[in-house]
PDB file of N, CA and C in Angstrom:
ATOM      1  N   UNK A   1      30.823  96.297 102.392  1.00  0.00           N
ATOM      2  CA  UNK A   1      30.468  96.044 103.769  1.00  0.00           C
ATOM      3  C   UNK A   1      29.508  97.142 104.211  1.00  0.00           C
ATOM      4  N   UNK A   2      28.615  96.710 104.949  1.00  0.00           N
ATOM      5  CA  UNK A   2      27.279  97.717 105.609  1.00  0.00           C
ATOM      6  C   UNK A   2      27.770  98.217 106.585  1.00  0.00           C
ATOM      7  N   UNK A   3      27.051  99.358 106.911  1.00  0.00           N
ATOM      8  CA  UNK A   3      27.335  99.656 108.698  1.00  0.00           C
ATOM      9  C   UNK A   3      27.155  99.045 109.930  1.00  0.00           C
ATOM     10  N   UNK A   4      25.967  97.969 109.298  1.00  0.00           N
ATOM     11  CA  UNK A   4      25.929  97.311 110.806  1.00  0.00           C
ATOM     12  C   UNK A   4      27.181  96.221 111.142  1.00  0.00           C
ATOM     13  N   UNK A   5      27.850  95.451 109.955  1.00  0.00           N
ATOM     14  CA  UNK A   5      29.176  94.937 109.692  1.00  0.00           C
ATOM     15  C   UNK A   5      29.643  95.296 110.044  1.00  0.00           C
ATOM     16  N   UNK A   6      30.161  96.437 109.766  1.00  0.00           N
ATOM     17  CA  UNK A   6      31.026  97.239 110.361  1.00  0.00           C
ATOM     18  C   UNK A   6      30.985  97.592 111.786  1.00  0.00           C
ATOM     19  N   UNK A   7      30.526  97.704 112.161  1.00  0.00           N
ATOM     20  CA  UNK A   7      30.485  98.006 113.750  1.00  0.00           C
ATOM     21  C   UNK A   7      30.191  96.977 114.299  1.00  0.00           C
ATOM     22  N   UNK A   8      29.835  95.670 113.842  1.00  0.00           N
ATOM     23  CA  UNK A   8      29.665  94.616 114.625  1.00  0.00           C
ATOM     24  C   UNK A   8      31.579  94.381 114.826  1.00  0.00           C
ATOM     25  N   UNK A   9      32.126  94.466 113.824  1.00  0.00           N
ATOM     26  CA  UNK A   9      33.950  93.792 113.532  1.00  0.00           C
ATOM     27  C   UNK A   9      34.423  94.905 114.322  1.00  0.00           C
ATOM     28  N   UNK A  10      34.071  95.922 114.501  1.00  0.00           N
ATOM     29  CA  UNK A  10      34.533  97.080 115.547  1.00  0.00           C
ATOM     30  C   UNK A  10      34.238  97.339 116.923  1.00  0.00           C
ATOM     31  N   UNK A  11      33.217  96.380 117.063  1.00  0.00           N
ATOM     32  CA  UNK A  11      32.967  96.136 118.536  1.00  0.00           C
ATOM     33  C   UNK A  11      33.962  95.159 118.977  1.00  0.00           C
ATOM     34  N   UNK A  12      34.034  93.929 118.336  1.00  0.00           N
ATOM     35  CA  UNK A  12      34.947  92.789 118.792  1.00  0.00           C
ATOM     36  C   UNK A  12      35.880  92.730 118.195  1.00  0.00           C
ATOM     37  N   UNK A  13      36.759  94.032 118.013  1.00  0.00           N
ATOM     38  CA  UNK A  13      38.100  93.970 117.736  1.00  0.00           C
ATOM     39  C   UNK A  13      38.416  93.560 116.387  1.00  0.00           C
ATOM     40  N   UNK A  14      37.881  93.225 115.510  1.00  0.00           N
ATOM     41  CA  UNK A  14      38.144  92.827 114.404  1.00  0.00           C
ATOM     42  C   UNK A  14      38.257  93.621 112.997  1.00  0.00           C
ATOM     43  N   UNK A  15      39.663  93.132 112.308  1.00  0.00           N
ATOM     44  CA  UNK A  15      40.133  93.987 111.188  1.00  0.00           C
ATOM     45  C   UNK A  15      38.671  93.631 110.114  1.00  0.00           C
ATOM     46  N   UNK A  16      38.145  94.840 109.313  1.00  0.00           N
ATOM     47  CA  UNK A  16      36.954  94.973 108.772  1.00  0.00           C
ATOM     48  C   UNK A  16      37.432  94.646 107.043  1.00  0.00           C
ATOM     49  N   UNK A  17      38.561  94.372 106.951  1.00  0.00           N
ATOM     50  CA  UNK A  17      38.871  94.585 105.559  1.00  0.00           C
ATOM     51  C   UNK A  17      39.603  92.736 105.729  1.00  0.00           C
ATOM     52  N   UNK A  18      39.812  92.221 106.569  1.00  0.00           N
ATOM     53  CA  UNK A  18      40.711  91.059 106.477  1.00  0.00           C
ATOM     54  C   UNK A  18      39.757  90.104 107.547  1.00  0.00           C
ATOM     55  N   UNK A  19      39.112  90.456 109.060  1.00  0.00           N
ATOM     56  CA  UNK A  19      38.690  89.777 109.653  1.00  0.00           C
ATOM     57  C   UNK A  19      39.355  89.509 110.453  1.00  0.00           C
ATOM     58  N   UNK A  20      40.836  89.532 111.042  1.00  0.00           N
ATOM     59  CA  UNK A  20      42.102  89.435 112.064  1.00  0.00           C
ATOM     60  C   UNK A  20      41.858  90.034 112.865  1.00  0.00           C
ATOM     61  N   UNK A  21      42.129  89.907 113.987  1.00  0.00           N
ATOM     62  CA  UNK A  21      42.767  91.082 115.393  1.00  0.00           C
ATOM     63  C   UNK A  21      43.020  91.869 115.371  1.00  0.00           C
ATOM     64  N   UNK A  22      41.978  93.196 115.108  1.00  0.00           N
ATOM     65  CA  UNK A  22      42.587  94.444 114.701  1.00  0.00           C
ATOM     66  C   UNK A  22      43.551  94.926 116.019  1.00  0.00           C
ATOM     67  N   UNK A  23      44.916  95.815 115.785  1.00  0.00           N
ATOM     68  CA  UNK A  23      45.724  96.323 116.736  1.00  0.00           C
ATOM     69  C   UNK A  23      44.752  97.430 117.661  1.00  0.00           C
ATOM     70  N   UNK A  24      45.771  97.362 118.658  1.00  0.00           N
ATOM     71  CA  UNK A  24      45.037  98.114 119.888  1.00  0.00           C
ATOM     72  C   UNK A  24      45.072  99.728 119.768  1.00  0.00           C
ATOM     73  N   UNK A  25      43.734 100.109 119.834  1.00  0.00           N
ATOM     74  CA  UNK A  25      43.449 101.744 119.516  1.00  0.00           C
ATOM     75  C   UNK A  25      43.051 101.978 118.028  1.00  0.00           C
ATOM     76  N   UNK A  26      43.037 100.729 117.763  1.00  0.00           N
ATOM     77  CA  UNK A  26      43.171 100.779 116.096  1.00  0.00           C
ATOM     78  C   UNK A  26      41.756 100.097 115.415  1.00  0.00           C
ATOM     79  N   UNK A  27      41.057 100.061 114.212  1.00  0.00           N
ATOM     80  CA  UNK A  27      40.122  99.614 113.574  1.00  0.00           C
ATOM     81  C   UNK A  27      40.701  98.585 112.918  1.00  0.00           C
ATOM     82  N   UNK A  28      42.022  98.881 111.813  1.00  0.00           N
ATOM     83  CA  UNK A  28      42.054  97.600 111.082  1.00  0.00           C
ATOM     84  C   UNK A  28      43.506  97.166 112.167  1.00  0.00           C
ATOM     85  N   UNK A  29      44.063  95.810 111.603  1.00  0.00           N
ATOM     86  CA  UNK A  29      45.149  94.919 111.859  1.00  0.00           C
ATOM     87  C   UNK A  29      46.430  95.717 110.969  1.00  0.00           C
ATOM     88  N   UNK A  30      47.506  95.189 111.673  1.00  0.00           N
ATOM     89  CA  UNK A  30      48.667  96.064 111.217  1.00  0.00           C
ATOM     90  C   UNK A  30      48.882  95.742 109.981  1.00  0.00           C
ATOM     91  N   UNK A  31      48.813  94.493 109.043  1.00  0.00           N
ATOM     92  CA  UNK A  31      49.027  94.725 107.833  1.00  0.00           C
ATOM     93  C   UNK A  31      48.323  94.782 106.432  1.00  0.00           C
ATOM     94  N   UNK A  32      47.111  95.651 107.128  1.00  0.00           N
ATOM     95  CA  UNK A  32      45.938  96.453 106.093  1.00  0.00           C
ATOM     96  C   UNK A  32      46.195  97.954 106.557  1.00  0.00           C
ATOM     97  N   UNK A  33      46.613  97.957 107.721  1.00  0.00           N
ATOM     98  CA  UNK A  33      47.235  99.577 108.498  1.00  0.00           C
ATOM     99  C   UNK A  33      48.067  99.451 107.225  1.00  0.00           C
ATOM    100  N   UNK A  34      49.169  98.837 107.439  1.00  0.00           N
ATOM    101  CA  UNK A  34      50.900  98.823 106.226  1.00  0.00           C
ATOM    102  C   UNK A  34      49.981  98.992 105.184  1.00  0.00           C
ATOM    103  N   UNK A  35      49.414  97.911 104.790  1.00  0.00           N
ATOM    104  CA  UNK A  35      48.806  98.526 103.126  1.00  0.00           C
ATOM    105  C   UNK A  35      47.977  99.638 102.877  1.00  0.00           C
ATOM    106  N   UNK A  36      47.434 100.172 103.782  1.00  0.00           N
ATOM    107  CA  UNK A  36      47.008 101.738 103.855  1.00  0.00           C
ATOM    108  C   UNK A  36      47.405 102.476 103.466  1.00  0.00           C
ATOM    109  N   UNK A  37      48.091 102.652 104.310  1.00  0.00           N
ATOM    110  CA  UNK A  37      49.695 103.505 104.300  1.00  0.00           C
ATOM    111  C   UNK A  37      50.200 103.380 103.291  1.00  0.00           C
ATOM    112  N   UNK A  38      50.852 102.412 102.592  1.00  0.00           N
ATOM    113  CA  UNK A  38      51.387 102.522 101.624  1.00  0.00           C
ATOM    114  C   UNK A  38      50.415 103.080 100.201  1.00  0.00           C
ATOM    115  N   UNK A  39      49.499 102.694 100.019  1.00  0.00           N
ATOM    116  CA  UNK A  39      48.388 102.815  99.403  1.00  0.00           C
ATOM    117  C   UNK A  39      48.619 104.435  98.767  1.00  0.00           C
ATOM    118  N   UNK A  40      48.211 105.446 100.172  1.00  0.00           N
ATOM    119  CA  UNK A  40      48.310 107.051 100.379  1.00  0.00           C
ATOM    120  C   UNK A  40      49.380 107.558  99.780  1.00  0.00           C
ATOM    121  N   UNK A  41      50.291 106.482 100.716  1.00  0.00           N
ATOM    122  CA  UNK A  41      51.918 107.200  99.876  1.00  0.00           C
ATOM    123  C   UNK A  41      51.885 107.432  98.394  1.00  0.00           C
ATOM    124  N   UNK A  42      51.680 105.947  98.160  1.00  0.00           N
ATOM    125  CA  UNK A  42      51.846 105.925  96.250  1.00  0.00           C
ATOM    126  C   UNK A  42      50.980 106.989  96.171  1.00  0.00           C
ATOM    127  N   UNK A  43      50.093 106.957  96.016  1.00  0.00           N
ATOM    128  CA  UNK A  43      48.857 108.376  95.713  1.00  0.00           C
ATOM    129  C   UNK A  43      49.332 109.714  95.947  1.00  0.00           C
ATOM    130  N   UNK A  44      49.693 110.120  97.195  1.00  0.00           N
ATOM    131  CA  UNK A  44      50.575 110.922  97.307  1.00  0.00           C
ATOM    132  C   UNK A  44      51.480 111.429  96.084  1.00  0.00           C
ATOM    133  N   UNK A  45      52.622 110.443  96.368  1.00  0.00           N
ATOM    134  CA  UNK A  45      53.557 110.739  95.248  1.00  0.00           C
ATOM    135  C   UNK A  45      53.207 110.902  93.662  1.00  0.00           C
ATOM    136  N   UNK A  46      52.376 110.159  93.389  1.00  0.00           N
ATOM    137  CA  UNK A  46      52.013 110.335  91.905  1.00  0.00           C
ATOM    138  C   UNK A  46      51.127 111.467  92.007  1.00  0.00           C
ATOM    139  N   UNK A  47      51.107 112.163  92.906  1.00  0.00           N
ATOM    140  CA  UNK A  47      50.805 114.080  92.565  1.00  0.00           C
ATOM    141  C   UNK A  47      49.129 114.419  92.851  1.00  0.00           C
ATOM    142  N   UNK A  48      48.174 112.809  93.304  1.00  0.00           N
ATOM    143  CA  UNK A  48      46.545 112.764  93.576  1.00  0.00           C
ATOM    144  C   UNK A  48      46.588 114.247  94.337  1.00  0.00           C
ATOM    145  N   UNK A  49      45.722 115.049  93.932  1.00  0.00           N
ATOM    146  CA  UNK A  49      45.068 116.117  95.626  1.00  0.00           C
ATOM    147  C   UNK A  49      43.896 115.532  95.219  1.00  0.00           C
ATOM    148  N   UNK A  50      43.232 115.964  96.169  1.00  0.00           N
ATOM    149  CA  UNK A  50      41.694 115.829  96.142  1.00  0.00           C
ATOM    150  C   UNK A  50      41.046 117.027  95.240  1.00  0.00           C
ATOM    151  N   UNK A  51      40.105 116.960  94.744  1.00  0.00           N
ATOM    152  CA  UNK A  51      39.991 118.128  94.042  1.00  0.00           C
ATOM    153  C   UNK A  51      38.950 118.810  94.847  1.00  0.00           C
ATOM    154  N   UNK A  52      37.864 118.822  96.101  1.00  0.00           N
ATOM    155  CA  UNK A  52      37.227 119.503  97.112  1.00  0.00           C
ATOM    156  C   UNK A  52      38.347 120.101  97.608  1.00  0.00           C
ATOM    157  N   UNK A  53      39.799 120.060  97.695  1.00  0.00           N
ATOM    158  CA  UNK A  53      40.955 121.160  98.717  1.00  0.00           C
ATOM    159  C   UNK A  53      41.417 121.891  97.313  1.00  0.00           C
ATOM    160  N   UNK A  54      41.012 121.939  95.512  1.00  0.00           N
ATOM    161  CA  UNK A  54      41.756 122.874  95.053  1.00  0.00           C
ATOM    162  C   UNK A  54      41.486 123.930  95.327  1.00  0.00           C
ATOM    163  N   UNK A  55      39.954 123.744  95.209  1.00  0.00           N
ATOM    164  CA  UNK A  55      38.839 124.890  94.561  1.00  0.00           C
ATOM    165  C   UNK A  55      38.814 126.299  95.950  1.00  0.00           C
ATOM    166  N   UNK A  56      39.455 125.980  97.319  1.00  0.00           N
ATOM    167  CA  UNK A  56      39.309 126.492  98.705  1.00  0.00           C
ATOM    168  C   UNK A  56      37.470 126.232  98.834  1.00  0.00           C
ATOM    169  N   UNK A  57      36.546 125.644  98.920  1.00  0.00           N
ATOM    170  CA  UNK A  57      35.218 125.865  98.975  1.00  0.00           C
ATOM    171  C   UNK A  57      35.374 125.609 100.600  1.00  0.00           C
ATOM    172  N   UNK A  58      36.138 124.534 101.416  1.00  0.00           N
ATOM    173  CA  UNK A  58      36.722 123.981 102.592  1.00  0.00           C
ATOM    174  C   UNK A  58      36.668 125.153 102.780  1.00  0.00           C
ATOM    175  N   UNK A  59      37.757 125.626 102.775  1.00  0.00           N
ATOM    176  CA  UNK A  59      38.547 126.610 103.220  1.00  0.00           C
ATOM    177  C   UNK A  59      37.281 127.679 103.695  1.00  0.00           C
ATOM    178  N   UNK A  60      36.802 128.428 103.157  1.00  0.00           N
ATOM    179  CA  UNK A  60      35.648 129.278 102.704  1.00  0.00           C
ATOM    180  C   UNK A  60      34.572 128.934 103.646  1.00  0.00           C
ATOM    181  N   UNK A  61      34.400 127.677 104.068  1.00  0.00           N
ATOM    182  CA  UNK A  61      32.993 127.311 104.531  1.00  0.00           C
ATOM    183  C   UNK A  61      33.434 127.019 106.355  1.00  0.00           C
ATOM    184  N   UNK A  62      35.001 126.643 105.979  1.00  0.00           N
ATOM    185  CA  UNK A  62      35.117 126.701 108.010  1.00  0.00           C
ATOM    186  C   UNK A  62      35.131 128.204 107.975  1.00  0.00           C
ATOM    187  N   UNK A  63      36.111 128.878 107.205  1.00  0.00           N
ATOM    188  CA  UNK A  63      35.911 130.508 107.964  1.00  0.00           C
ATOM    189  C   UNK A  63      34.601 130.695 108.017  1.00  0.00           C
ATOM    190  N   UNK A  64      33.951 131.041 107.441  1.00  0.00           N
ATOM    191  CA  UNK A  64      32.328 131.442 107.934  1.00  0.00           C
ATOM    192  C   UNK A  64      31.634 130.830 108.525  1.00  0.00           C
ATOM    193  N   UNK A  65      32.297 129.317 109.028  1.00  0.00           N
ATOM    194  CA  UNK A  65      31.621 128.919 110.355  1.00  0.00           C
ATOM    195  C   UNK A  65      31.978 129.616 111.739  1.00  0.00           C
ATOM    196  N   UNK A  66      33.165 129.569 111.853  1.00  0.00           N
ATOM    197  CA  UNK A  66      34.463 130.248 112.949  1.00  0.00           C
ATOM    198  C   UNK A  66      33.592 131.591 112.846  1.00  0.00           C
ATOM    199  N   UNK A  67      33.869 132.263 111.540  1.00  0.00           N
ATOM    200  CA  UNK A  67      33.100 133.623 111.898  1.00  0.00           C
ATOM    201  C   UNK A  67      32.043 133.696 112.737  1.00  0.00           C
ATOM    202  N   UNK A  68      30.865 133.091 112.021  1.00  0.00           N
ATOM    203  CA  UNK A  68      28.963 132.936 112.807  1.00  0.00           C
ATOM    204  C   UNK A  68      29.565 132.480 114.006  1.00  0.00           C
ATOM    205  N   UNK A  69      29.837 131.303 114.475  1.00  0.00           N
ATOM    206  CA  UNK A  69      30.064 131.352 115.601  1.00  0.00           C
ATOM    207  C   UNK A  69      30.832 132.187 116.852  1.00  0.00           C
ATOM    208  N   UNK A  70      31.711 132.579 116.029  1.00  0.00           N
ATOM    209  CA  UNK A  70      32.515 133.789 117.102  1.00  0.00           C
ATOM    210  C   UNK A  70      31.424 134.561 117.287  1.00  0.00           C
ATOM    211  N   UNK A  71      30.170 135.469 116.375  1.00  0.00           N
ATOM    212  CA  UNK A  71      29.674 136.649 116.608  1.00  0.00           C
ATOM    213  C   UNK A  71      28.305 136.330 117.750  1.00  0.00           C
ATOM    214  N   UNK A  72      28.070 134.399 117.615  1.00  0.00           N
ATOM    215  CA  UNK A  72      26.887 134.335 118.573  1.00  0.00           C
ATOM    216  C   UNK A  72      27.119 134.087 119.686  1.00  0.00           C
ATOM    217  N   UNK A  73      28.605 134.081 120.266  1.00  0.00           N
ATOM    218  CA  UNK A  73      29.390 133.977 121.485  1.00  0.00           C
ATOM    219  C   UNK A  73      29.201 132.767 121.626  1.00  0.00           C
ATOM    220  N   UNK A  74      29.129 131.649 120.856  1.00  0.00           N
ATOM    221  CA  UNK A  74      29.490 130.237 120.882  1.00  0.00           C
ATOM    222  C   UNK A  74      31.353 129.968 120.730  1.00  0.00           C
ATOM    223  N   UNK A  75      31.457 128.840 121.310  1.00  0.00           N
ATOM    224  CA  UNK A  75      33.008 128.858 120.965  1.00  0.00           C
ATOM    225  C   UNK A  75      33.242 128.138 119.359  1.00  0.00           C
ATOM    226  N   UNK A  76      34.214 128.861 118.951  1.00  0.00           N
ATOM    227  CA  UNK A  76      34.515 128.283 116.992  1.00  0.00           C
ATOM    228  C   UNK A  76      35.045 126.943 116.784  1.00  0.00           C
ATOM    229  N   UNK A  77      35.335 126.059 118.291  1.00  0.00           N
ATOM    230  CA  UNK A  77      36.145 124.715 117.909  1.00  0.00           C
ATOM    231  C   UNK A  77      34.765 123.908 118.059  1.00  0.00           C
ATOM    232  N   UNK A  78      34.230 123.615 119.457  1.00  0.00           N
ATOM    233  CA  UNK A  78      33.316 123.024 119.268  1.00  0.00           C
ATOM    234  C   UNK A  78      32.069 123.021 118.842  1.00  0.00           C
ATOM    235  N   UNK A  79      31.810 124.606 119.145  1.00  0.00           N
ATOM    236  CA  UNK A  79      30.319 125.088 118.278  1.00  0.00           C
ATOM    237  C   UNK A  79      29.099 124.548 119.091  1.00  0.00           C
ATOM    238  N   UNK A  80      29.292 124.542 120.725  1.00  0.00           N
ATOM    239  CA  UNK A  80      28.747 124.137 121.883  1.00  0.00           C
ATOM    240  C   UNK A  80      28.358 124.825 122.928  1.00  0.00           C
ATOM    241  N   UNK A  81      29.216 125.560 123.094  1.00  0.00           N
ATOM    242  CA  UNK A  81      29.475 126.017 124.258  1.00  0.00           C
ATOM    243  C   UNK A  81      29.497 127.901 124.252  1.00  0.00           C
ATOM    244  N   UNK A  82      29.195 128.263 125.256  1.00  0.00           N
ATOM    245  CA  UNK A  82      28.863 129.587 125.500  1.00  0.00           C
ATOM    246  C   UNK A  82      31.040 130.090 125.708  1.00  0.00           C
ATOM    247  N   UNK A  83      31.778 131.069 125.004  1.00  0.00           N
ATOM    248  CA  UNK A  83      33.002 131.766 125.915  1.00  0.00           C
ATOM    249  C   UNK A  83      33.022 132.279 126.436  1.00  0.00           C
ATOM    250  N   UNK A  84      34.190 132.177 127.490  1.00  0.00           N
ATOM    251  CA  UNK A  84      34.302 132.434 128.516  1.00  0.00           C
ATOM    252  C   UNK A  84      35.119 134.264 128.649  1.00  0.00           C
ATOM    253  N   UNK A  85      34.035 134.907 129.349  1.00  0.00           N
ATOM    254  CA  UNK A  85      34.408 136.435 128.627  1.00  0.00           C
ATOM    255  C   UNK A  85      35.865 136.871 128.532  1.00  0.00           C
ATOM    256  N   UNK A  86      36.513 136.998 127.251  1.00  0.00           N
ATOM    257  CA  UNK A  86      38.097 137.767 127.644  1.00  0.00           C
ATOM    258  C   UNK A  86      38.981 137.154 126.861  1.00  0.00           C
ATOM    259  N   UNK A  87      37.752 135.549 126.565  1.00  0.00           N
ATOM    260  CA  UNK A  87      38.585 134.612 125.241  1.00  0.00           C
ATOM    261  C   UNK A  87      37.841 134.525 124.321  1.00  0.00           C
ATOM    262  N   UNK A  88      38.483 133.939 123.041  1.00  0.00           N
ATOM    263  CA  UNK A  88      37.600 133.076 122.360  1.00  0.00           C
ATOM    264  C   UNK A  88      37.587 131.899 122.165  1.00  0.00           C
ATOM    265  N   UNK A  89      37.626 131.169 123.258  1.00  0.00           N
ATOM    266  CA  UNK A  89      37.256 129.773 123.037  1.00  0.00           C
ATOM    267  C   UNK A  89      36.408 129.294 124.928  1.00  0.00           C
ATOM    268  N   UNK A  90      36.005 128.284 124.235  1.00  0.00           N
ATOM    269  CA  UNK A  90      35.436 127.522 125.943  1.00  0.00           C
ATOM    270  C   UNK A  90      36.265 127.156 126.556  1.00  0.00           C
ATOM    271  N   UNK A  91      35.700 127.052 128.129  1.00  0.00           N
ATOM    272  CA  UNK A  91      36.687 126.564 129.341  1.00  0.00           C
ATOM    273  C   UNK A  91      37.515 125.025 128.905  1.00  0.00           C
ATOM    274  N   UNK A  92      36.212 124.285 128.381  1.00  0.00           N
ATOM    275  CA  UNK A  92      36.346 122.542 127.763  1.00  0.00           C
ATOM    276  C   UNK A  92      37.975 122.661 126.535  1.00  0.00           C
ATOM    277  N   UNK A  93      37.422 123.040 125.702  1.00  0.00           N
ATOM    278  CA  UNK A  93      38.394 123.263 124.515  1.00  0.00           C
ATOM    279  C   UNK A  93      39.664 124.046 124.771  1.00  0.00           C
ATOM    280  N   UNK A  94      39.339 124.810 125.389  1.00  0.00           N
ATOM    281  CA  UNK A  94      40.806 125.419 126.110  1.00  0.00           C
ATOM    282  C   UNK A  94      41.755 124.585 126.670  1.00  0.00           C
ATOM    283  N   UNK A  95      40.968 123.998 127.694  1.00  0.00           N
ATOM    284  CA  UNK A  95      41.374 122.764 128.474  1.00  0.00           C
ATOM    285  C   UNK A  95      42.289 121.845 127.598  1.00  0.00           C
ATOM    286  N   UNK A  96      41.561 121.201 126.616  1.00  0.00           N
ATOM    287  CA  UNK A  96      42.443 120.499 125.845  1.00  0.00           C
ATOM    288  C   UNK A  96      42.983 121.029 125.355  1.00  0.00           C
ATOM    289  N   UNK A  97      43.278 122.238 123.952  1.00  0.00           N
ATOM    290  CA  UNK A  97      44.218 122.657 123.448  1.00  0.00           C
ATOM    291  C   UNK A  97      45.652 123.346 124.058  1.00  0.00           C
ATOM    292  N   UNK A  98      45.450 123.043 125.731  1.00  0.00           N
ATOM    293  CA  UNK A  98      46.434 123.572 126.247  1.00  0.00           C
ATOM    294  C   UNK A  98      47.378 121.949 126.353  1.00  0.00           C
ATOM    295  N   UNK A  99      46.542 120.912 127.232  1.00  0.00           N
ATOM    296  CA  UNK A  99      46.950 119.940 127.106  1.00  0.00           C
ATOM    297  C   UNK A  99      47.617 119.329 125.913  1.00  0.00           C
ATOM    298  N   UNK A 100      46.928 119.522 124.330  1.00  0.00           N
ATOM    299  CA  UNK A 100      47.696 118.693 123.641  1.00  0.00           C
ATOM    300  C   UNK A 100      48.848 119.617 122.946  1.00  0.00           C
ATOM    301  N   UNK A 101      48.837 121.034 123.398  1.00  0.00           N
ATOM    302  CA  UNK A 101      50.175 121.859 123.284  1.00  0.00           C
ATOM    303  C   UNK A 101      51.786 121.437 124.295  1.00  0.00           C
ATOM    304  N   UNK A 102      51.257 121.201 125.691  1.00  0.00           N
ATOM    305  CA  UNK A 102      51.717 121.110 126.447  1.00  0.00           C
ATOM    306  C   UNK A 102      52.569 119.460 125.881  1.00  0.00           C
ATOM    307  N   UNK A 103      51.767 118.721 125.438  1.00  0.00           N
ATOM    308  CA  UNK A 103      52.704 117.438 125.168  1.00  0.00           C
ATOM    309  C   UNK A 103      52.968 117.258 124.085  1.00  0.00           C
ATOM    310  N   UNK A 104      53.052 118.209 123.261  1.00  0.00           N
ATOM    311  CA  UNK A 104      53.648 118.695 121.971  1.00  0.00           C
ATOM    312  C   UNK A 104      54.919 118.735 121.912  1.00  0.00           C
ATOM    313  N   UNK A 105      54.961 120.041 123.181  1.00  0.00           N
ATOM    314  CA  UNK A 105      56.168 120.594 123.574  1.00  0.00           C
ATOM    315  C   UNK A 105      57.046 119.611 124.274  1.00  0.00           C
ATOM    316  N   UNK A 106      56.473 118.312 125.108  1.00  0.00           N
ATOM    317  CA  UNK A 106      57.332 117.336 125.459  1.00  0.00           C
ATOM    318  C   UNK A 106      58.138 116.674 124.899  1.00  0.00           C
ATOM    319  N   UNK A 107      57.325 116.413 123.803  1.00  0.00           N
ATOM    320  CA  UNK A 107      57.375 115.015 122.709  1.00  0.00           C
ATOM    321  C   UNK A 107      58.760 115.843 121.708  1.00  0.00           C
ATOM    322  N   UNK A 108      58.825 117.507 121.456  1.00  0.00           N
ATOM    323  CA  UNK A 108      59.869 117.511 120.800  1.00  0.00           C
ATOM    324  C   UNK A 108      61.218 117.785 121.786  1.00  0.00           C
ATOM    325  N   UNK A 109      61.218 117.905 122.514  1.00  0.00           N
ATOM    326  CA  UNK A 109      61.860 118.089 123.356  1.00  0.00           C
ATOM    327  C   UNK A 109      63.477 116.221 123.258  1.00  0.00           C
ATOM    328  N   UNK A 110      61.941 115.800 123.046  1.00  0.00           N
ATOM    329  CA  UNK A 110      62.420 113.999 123.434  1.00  0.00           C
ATOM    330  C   UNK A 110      63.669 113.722 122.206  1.00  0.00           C
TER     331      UNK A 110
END
């Protein structure tokens, strides 16, 4: 499938792998979601890593982004925005990481 396919079945709701009603918030339909999922699992379990997360090169290449950016007083999440003096992060990103802490803390609570 192309990209323009693809985003045509993603504009009008439609599962891209089956053609169904994809679920709400969602790209595919719930039972290509289920076979997804299950898919990972098996993979999972039979021991797959990826081999780009053995080597740390990931690892290696966000720190020295986070770094450069901390030293040009850009913020390190979005890599946008000027910080706000006293932190290191932006007013924006702050904003949210407080928010999705805050209902973190709800959700275990529950």
């Amino acid at each position: 499938m192309n990209k323009e396919t693809y985003a045509l079945y993603k504009k009008y709701n439609l599962c891209p792998d089956c053609g169904n009603k994809s679920m709400k918030g969602n790209v595919f339909c719930f039972t290509c979601l289920s076979y997804r999922s299950e898919y990972d699992k098996e993979r999972r379990d039979k021991g797959y890593i990826r081999p780009d997360r053995l080597d740390g090169r990931r690892k290696e290449y966000n720190h020295a982004r986070y770094e450069r950016l901390k030293a040009l007083g850009m913020c390190p999440y979005c890599g946008q925005r000027k910080v706000t003096e006293g932190y290191s992060t932006c007013p924006v990103c702050r904003k949210k990481r407080t928010y999705y802490q805050r209902t973190r803390k709800v959700e275990s609570r529950n």
